[in-house]
C-alpha atoms as a PDB file:
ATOM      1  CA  UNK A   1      -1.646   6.533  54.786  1.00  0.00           C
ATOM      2  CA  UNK A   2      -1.990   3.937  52.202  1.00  0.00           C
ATOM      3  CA  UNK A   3      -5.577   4.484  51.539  1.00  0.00           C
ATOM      4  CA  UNK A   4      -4.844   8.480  51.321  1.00  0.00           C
ATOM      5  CA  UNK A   5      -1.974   7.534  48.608  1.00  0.00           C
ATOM      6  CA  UNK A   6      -4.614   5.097  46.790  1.00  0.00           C
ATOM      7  CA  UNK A   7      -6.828   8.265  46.790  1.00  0.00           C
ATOM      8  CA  UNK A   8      -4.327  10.698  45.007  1.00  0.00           C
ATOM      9  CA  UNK A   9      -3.060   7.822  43.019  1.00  0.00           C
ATOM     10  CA  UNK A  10      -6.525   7.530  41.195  1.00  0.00           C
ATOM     11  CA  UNK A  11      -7.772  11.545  40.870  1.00  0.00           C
ATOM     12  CA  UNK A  12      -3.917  11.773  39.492  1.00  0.00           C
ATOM     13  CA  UNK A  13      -4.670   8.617  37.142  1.00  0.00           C
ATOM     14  CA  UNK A  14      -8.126   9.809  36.062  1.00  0.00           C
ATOM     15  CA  UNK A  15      -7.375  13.432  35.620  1.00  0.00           C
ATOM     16  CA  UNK A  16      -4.639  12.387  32.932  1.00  0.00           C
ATOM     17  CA  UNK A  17      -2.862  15.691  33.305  1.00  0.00           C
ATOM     18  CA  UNK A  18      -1.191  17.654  36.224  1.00  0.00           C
ATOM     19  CA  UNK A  19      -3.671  18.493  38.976  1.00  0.00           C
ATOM     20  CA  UNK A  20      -3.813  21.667  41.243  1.00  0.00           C
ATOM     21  CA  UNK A  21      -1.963  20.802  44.568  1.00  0.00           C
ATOM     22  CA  UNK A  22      -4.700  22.817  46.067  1.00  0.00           C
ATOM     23  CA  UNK A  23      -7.738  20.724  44.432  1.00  0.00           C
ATOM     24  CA  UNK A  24      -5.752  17.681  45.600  1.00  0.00           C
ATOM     25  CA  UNK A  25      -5.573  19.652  49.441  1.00  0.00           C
ATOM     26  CA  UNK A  26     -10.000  19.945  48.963  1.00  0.00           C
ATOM     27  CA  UNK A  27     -10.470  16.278  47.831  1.00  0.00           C
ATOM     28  CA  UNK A  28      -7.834  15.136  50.989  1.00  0.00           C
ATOM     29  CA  UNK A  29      -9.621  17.982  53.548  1.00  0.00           C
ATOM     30  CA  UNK A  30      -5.664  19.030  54.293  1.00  0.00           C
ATOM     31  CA  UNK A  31      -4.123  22.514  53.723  1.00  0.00           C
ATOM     32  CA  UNK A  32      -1.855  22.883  50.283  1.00  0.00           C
ATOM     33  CA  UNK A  33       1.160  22.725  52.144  1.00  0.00           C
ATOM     34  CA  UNK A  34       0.205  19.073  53.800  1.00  0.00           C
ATOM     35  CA  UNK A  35      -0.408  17.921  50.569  1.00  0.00           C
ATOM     36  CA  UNK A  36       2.795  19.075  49.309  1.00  0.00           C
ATOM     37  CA  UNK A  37       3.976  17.070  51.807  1.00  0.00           C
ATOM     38  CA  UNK A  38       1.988  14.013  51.501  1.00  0.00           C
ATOM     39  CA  UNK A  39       2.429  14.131  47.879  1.00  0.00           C
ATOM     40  CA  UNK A  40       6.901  14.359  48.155  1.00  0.00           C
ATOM     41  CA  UNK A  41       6.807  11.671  50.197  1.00  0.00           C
ATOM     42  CA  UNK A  42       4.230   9.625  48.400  1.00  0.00           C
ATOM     43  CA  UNK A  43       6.695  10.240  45.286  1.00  0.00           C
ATOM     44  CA  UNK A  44       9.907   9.740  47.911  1.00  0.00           C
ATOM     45  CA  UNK A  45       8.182   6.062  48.606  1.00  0.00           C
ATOM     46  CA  UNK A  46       6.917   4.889  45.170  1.00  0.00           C
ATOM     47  CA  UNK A  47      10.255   5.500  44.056  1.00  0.00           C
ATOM     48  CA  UNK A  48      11.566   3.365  47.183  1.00  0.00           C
ATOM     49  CA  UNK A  49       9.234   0.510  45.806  1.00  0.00           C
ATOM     50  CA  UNK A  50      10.006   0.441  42.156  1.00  0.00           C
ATOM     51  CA  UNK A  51       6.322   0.604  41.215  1.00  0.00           C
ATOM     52  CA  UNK A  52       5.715   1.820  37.579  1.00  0.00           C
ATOM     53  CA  UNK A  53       3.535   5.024  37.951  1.00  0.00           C
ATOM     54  CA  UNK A  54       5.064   7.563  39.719  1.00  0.00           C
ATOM     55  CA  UNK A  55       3.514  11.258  40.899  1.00  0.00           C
ATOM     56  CA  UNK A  56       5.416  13.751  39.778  1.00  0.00           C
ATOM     57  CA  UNK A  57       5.169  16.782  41.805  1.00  0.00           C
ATOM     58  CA  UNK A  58       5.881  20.329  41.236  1.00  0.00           C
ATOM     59  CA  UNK A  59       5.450  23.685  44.002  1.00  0.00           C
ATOM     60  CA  UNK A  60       1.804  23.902  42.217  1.00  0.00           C
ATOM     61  CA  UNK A  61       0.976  20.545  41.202  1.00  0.00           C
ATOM     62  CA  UNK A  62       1.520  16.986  40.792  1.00  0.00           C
ATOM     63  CA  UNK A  63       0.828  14.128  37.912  1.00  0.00           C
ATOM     64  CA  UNK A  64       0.881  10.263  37.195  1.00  0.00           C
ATOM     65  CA  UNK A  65       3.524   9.697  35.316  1.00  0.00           C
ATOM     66  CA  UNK A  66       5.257   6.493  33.882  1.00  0.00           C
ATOM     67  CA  UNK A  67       8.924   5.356  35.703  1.00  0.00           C
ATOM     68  CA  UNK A  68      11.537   6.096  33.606  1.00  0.00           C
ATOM     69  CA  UNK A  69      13.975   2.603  34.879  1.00  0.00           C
ATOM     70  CA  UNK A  70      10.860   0.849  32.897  1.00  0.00           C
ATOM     71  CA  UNK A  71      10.350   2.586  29.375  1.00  0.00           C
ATOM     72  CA  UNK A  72      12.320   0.037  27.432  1.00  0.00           C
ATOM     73  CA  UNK A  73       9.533  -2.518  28.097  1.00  0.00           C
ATOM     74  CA  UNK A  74       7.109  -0.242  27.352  1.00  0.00           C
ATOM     75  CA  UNK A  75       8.810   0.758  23.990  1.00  0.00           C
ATOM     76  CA  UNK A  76       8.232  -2.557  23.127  1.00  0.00           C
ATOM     77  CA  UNK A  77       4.764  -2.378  23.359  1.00  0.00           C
ATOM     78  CA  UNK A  78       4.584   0.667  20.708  1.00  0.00           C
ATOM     79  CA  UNK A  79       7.659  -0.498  18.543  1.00  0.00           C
ATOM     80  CA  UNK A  80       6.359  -3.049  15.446  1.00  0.00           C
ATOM     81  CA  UNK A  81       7.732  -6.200  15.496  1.00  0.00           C
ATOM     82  CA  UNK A  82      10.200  -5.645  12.524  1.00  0.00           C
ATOM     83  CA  UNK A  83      11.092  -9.624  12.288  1.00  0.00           C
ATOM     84  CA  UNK A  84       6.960  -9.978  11.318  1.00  0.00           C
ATOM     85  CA  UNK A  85       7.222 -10.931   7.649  1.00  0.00           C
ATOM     86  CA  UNK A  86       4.718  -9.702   5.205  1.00  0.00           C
ATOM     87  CA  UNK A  87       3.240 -12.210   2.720  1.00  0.00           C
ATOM     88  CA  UNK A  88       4.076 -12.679  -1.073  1.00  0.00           C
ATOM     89  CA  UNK A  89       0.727 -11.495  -1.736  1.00  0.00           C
ATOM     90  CA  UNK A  90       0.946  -8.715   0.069  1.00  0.00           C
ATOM     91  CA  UNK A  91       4.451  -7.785  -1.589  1.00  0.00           C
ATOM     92  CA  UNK A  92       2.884  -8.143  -4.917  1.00  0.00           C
ATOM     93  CA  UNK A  93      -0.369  -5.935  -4.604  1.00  0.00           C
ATOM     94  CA  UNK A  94       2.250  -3.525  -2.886  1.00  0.00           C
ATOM     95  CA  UNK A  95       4.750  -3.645  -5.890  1.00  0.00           C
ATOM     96  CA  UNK A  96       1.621  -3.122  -8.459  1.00  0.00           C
ATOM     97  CA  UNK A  97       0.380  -0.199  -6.141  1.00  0.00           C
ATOM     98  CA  UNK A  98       3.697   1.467  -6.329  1.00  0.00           C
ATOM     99  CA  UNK A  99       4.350   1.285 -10.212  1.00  0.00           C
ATOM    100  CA  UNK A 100       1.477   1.621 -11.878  1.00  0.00           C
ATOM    101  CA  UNK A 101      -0.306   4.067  -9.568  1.00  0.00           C
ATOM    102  CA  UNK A 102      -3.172   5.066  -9.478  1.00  0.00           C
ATOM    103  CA  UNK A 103      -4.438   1.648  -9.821  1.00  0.00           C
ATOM    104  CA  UNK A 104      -7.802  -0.126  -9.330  1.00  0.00           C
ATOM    105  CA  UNK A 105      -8.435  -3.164  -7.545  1.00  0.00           C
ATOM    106  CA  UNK A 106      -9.868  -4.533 -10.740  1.00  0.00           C
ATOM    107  CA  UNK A 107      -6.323  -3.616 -12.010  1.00  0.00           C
ATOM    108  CA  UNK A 108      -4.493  -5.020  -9.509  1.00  0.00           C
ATOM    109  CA  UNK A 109      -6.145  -8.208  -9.755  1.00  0.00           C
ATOM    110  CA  UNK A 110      -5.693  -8.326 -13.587  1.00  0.00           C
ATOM    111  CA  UNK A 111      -1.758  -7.715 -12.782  1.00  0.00           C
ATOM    112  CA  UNK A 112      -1.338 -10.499 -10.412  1.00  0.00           C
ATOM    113  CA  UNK A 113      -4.286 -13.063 -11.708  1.00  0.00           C
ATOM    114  CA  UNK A 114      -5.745 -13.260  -8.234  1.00  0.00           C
ATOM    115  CA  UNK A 115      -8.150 -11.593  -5.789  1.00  0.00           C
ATOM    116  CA  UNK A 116      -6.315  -8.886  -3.722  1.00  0.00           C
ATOM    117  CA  UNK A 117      -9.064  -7.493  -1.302  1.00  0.00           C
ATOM    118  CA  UNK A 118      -7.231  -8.472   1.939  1.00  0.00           C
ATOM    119  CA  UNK A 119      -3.832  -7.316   0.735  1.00  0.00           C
ATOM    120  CA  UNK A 120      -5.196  -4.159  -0.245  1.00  0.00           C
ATOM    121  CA  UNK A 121      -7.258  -3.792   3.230  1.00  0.00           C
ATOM    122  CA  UNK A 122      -4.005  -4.842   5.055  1.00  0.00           C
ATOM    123  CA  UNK A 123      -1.837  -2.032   3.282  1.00  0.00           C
ATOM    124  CA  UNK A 124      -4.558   0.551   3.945  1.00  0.00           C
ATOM    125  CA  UNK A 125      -4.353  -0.657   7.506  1.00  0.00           C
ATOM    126  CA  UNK A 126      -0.128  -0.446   7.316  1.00  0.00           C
ATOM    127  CA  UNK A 127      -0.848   2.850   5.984  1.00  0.00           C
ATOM    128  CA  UNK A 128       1.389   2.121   2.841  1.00  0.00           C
ATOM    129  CA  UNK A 129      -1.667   2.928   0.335  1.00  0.00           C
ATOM    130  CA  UNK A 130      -4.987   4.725   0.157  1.00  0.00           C
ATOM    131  CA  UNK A 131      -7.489   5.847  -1.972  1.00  0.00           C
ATOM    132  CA  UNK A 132      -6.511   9.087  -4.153  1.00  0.00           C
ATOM    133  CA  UNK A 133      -9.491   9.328  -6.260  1.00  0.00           C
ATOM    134  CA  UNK A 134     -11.695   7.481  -8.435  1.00  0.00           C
ATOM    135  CA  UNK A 135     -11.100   6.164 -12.137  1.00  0.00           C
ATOM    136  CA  UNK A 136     -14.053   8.189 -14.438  1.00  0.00           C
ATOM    137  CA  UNK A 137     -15.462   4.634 -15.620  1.00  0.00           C
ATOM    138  CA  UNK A 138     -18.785   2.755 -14.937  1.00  0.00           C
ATOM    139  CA  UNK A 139     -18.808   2.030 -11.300  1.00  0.00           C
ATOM    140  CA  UNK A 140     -16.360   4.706 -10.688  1.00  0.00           C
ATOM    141  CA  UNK A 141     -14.087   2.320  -8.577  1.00  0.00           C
ATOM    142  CA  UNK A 142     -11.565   3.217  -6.298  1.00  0.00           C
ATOM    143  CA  UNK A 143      -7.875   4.895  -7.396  1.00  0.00           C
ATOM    144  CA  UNK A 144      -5.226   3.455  -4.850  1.00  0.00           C
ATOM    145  CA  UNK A 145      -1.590   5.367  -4.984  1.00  0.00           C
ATOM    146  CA  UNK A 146       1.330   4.729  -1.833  1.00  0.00           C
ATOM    147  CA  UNK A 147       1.811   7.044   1.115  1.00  0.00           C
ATOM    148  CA  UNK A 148       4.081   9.056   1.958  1.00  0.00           C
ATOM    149  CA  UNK A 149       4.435   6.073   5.046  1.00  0.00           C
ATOM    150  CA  UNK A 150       5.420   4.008   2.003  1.00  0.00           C
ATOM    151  CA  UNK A 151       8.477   6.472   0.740  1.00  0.00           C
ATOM    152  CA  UNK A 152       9.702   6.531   4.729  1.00  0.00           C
ATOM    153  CA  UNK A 153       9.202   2.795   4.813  1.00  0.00           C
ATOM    154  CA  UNK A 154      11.405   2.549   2.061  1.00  0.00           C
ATOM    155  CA  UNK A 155      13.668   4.687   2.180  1.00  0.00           C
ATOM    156  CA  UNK A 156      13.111   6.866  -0.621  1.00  0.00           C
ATOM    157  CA  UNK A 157      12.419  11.063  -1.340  1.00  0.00           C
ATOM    158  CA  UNK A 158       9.517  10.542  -4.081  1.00  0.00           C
ATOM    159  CA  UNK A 159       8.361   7.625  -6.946  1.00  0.00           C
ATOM    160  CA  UNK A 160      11.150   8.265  -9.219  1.00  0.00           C
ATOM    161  CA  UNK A 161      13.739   6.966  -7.036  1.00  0.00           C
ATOM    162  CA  UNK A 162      11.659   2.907  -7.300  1.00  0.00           C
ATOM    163  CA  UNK A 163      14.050   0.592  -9.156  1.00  0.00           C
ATOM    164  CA  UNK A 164      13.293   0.025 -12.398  1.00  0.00           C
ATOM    165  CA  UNK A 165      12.392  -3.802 -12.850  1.00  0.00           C
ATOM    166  CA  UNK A 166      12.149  -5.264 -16.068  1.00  0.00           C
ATOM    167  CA  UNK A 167      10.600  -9.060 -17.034  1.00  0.00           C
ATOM    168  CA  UNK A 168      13.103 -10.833 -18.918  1.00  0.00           C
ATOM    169  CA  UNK A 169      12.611 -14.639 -20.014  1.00  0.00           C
ATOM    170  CA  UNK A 170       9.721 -15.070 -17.301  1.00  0.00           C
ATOM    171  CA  UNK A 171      12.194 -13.542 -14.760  1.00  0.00           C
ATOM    172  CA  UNK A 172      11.837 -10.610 -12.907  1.00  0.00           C
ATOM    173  CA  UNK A 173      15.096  -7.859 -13.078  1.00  0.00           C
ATOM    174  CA  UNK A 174      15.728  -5.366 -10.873  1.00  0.00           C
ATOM    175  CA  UNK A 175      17.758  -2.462 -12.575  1.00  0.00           C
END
């Protein structure tokens, strides 16, 4: 029995998707309605045991599918670690992006006095800017502008809702 479960347990994991109870009953050399039963109480036992994948089975057909008593660890594994904090540097490059988009790198740089290319590359990867085009002077660099990620991430319906910020006495002044 165990090795006939292992069986179904991999075609189910490998197929990805619900599989014919009859191609299940031609792989096992049973009828349909064995496999039926094979696969209820295959289901009837994994359930017994806790395990993690489950099959799933239907009159027609049956699939791997994740236990439901576990999805809060796997939720975890999908759900960004919020308390991560994101670098001044990072912050900054974002903050130029945002207000005086589009925006070269050269730009950027010029703005904040240093090299940016790994905050920019790690806000491309965050999805919070991208390329929108490229500025018509030699070299043609590249235009970066934010995302619509970037509105979501914070909170807000289009550009025009950004603070305005104003430098006052070498101190910066959210408005």
């Amino acid at each position: 029995m165990e090795r006939t479960y292992s069986i179904i347990e991999c075609a189910l994991f490998v197929a990805g998707e619900p599989l014919p109870v009859v191609e299940l009953a031609r792989i096992l050399d049973l009828s349909a309605d064995e496999t039926r039963t094979l696969l209820k109480a295959m289901e009837r036992d994994y359930r017994a045991e806790g395990r993690g994948l489950l099959p799933l089975v239907t009159d027609e057909s049956a699939q791997l599918i994740s236990n439901a008593d576990y999805v809060s660890y796997v939720e975890e594994l999908f759900v960004p670690d919020q308390s991560r904090p994101v670098s001044q540097s990072i912050l900054e490059t974002l903050a130029t992006v945002a207000y005086r988009q589009p925006v070269t790198r050269a730009e950027i740089e010029s703005v904040r006095g240093v090299r940016c290319e790994y905050a920019v590359a790690q806000l491309q990867k965050m999805n919070l800017i991208t390329p929108v085009g490229r500025k018509d002077t030699v070299g043609k660099p590249i235009l970066y502008g934010t995302t619509d990620n970037f509105l979501r991430k914070f909170g807000i319906h289009n550009l025009d809702e950004l603070p305005l910020v104003s430098v006052e006495s070498g101190e910066l002044r959210v408005e």
